[in-house]
N, C-alpha and C. Protein backbone atom coordinates (compact mmCIF):
# COMPACT_ATOMS: atom_id res chain seq x y z
N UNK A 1 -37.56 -7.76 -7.24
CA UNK A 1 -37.25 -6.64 -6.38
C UNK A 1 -36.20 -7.05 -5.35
N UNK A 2 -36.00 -7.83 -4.92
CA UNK A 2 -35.44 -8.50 -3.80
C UNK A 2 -34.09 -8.92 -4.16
N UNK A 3 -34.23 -9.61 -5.35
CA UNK A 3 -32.56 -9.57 -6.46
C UNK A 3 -31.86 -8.54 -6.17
N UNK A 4 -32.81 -7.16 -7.06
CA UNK A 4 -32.25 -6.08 -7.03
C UNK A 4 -31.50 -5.41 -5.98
N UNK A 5 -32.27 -5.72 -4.45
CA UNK A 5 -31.79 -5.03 -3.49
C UNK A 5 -30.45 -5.78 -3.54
N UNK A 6 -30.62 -7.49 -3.18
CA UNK A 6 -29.61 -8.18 -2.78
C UNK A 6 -28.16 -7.61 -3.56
N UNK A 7 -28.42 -7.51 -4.89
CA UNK A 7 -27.41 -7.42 -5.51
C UNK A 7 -26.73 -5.52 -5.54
N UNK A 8 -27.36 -4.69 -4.86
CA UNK A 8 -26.76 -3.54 -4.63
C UNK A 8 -26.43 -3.17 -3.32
N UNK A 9 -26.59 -4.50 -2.40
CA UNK A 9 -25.76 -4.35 -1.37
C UNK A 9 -24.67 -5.20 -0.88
N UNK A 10 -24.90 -6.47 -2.50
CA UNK A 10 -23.52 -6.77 -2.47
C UNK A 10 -22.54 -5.63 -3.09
N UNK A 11 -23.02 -4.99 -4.36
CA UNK A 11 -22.28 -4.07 -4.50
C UNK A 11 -21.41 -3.26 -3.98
N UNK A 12 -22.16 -2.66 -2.80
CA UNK A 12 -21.65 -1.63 -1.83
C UNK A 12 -20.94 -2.12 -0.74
N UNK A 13 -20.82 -3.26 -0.75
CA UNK A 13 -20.56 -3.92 0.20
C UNK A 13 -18.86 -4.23 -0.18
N UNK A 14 -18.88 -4.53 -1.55
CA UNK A 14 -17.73 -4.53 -2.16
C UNK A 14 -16.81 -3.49 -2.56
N UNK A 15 -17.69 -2.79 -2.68
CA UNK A 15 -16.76 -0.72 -3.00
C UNK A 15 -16.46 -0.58 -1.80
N UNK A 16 -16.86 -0.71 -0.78
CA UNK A 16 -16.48 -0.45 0.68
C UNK A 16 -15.42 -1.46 1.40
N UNK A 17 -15.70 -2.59 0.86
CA UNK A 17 -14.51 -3.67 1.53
C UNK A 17 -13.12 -3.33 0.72
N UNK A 18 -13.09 -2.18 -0.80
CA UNK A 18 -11.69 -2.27 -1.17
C UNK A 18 -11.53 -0.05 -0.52
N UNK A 19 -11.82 0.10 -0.44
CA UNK A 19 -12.03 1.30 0.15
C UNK A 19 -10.53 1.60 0.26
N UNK A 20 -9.90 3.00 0.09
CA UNK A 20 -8.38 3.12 0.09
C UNK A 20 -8.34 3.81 1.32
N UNK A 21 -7.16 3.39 1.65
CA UNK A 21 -6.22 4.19 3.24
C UNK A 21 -5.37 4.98 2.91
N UNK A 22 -5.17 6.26 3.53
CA UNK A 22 -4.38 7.37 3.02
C UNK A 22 -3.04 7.08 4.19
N UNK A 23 -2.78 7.51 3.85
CA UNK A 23 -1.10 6.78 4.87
C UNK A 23 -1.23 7.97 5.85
N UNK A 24 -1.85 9.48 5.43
CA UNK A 24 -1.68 10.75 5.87
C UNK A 24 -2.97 10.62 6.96
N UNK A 25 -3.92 9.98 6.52
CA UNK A 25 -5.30 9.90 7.61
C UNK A 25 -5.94 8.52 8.02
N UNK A 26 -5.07 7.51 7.46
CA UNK A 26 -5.72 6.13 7.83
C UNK A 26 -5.52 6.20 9.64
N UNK A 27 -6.58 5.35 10.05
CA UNK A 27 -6.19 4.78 11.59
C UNK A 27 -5.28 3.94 11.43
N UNK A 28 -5.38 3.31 12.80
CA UNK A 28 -4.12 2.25 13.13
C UNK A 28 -5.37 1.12 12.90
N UNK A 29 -6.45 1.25 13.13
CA UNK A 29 -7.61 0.30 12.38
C UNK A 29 -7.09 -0.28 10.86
N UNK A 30 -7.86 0.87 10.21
CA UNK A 30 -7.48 1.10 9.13
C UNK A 30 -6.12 0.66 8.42
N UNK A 31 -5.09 0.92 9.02
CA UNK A 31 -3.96 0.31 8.42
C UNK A 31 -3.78 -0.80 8.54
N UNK A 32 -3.69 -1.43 10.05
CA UNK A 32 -3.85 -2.73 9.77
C UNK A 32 -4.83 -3.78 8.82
N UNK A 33 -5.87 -3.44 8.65
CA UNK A 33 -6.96 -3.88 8.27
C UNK A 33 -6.08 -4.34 6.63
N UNK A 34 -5.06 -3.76 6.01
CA UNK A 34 -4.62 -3.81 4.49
C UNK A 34 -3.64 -4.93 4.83
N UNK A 35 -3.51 -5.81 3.70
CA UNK A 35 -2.79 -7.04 3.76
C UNK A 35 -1.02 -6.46 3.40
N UNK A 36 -0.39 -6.54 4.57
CA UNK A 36 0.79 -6.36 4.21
C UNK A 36 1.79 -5.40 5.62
N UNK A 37 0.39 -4.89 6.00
CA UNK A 37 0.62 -3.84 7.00
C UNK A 37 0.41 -4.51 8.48
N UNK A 38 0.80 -4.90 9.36
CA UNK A 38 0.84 -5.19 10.49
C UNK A 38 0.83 -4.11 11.62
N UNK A 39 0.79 -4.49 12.49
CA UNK A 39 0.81 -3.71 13.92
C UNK A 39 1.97 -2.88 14.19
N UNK A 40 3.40 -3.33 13.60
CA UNK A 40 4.42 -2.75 13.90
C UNK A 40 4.59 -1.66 12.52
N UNK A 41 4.24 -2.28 11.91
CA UNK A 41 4.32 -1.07 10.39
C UNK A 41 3.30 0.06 10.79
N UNK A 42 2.30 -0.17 11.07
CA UNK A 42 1.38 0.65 11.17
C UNK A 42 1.45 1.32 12.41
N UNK A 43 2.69 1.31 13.17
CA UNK A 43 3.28 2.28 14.59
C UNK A 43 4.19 3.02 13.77
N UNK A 44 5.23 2.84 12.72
CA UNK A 44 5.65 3.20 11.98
C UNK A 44 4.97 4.23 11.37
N UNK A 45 4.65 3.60 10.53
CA UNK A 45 3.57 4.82 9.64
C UNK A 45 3.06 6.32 10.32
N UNK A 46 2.08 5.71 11.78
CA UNK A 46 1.67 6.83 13.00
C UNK A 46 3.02 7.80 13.15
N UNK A 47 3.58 6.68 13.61
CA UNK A 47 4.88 7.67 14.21
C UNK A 47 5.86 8.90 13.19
N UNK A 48 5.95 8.42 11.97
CA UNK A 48 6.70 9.23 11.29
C UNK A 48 5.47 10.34 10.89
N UNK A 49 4.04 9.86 10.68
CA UNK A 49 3.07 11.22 10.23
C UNK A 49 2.90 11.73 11.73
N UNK A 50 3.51 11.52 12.60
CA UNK A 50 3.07 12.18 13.80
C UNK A 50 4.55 13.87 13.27
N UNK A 51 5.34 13.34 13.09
CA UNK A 51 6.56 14.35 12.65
C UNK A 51 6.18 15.25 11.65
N UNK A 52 5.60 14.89 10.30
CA UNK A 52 4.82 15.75 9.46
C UNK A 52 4.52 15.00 8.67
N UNK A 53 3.06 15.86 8.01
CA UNK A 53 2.29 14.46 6.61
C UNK A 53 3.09 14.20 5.97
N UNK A 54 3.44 12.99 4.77
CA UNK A 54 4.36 12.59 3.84
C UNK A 54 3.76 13.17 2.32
N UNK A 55 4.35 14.02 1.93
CA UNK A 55 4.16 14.50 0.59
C UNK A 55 4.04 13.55 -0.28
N UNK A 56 4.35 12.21 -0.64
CA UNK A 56 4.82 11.62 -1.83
C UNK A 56 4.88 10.13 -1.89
N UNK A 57 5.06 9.41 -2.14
CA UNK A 57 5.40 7.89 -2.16
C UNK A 57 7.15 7.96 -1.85
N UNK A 58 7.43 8.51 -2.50
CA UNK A 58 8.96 8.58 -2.27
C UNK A 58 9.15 8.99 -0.61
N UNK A 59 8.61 10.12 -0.27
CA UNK A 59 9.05 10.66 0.93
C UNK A 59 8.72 9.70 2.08
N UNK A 60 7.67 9.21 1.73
CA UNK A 60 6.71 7.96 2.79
C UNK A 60 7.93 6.54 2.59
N UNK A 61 8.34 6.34 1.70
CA UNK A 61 9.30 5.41 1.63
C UNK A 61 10.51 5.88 2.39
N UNK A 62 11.00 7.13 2.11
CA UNK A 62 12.04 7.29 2.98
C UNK A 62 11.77 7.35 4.75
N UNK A 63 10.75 7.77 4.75
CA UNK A 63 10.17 7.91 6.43
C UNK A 63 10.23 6.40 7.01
N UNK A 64 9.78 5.66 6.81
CA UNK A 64 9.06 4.39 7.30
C UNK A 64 10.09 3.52 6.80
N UNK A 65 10.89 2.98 7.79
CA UNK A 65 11.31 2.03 7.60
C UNK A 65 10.89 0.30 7.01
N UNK A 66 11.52 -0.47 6.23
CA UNK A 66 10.76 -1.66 5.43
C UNK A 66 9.99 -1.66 4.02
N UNK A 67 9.92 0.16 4.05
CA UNK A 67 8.76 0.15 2.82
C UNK A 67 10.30 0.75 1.85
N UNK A 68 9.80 -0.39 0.51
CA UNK A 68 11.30 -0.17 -0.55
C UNK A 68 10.08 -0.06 -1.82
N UNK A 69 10.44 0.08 -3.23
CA UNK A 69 9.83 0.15 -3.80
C UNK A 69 8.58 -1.25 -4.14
N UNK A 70 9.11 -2.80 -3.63
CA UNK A 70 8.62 -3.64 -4.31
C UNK A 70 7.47 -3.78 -3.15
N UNK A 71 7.31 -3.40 -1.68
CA UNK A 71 6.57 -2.77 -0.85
C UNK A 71 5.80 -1.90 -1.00
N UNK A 72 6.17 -1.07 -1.68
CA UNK A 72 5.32 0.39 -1.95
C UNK A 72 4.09 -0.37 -3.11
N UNK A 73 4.54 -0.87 -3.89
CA UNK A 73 3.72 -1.70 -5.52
C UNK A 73 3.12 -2.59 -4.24
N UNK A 74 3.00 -3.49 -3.48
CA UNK A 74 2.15 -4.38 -2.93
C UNK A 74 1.22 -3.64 -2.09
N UNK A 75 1.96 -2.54 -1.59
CA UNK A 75 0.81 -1.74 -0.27
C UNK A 75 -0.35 -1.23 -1.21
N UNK A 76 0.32 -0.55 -2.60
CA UNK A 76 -0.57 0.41 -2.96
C UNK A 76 -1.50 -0.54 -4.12
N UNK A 77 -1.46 -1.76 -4.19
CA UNK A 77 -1.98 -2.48 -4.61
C UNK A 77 -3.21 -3.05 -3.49
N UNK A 78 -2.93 -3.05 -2.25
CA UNK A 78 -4.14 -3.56 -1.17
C UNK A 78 -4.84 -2.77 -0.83
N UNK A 79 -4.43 -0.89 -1.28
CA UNK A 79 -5.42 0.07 -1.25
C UNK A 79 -5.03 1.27 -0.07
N UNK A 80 -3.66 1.38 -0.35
CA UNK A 80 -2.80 2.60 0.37
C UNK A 80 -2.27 3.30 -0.45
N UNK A 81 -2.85 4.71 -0.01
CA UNK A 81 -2.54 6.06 -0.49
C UNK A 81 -1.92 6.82 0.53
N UNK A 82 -0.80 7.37 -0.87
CA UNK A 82 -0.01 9.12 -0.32
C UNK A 82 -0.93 10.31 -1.16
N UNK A 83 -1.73 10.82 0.01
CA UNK A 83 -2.05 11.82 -0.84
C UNK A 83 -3.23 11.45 -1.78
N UNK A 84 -4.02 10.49 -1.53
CA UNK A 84 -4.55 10.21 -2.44
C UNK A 84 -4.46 9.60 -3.83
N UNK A 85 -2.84 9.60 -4.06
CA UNK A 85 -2.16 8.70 -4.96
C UNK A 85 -1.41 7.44 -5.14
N UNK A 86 -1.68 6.46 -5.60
CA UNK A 86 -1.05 5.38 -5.41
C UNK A 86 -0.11 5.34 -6.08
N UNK A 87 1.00 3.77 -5.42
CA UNK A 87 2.39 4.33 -6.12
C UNK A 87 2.32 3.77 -7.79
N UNK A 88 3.04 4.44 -8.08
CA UNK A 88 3.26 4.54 -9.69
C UNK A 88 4.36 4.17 -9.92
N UNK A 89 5.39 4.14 -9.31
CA UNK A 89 6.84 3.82 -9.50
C UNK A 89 7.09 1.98 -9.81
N UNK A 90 7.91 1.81 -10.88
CA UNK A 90 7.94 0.19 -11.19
C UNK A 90 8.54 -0.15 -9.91
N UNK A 91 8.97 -1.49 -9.72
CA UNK A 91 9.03 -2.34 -8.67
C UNK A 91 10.86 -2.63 -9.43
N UNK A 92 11.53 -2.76 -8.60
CA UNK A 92 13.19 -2.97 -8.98
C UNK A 92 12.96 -4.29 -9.82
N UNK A 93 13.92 -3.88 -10.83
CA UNK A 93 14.14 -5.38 -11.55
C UNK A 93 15.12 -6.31 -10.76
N UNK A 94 14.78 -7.40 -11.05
CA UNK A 94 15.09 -8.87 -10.30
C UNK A 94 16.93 -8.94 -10.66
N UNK A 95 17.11 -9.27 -9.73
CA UNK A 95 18.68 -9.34 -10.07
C UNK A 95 19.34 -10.61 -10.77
N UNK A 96 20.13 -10.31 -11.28
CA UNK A 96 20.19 -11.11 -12.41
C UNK A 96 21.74 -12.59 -12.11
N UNK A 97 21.38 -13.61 -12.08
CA UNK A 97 22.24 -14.48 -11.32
C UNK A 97 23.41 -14.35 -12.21
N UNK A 98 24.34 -15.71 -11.23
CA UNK A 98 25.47 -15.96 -11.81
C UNK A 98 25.30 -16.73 -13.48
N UNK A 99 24.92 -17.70 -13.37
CA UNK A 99 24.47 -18.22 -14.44
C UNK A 99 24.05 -17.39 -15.86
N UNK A 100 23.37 -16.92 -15.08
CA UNK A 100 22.88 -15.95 -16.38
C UNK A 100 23.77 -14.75 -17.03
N UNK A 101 24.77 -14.15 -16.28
CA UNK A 101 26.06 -13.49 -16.37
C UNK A 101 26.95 -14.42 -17.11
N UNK A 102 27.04 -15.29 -17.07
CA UNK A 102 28.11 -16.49 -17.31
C UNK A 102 27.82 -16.73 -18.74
N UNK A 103 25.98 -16.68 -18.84
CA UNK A 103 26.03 -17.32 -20.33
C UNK A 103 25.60 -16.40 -21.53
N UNK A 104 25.79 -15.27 -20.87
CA UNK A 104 25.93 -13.63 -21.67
C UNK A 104 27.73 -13.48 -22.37
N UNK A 105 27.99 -14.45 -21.30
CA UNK A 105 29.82 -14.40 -21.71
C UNK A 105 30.31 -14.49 -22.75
């Protein structure tokens, strides 16, 4: 019996520690609390939803300065939502050196 409990409040304990932040209703708690988001991002974030909610991943990227697509894939990977949706958009492909231009030649 005691297993049982232990082990359904590790459970819950764990659904709740990944718990998602809506970019549109997270606190400044809350935001910080996600690995990636700091104190100054998360004045950011306030400040541009203080202007109006962000429709989109895209639109939230354009609002908030710092957040680019390979940002957007790490935030919405630590459990930040637009809207309830996380981003979906690939992450920019890696740019491709000199070397490797050279031996395409």
């Amino acid at each position: 019996m005691f297993k049982k409990l232990l082990a359904t409040t590790a459970m819950l304990f764990a659904i709740t520690s990944f718990a998602a932040v809506d970019a549109n209703k997270g606190t400044v708690a809350e935001l910080d609390g996600l690995k990636g988001v700091g104190p100054s991002m998360s004045k950011r974030i306030i400040d541009a939803r203080k202007e109006k909610e962000f429709k989109d991943w895209p639109d939230f990227m354009q609002r908030v300065k710092g957040v680019k697509e390979k940002k957007a894939a790490k935030l919405s990977a630590e459990g930040l939502t637009v809207n309830g949706q996380g981003f979906s958009g690939a992450a920019a492909a890696p740019k491709e050196t000199k070397a490797a231009k050279a031996s395409k030649s």
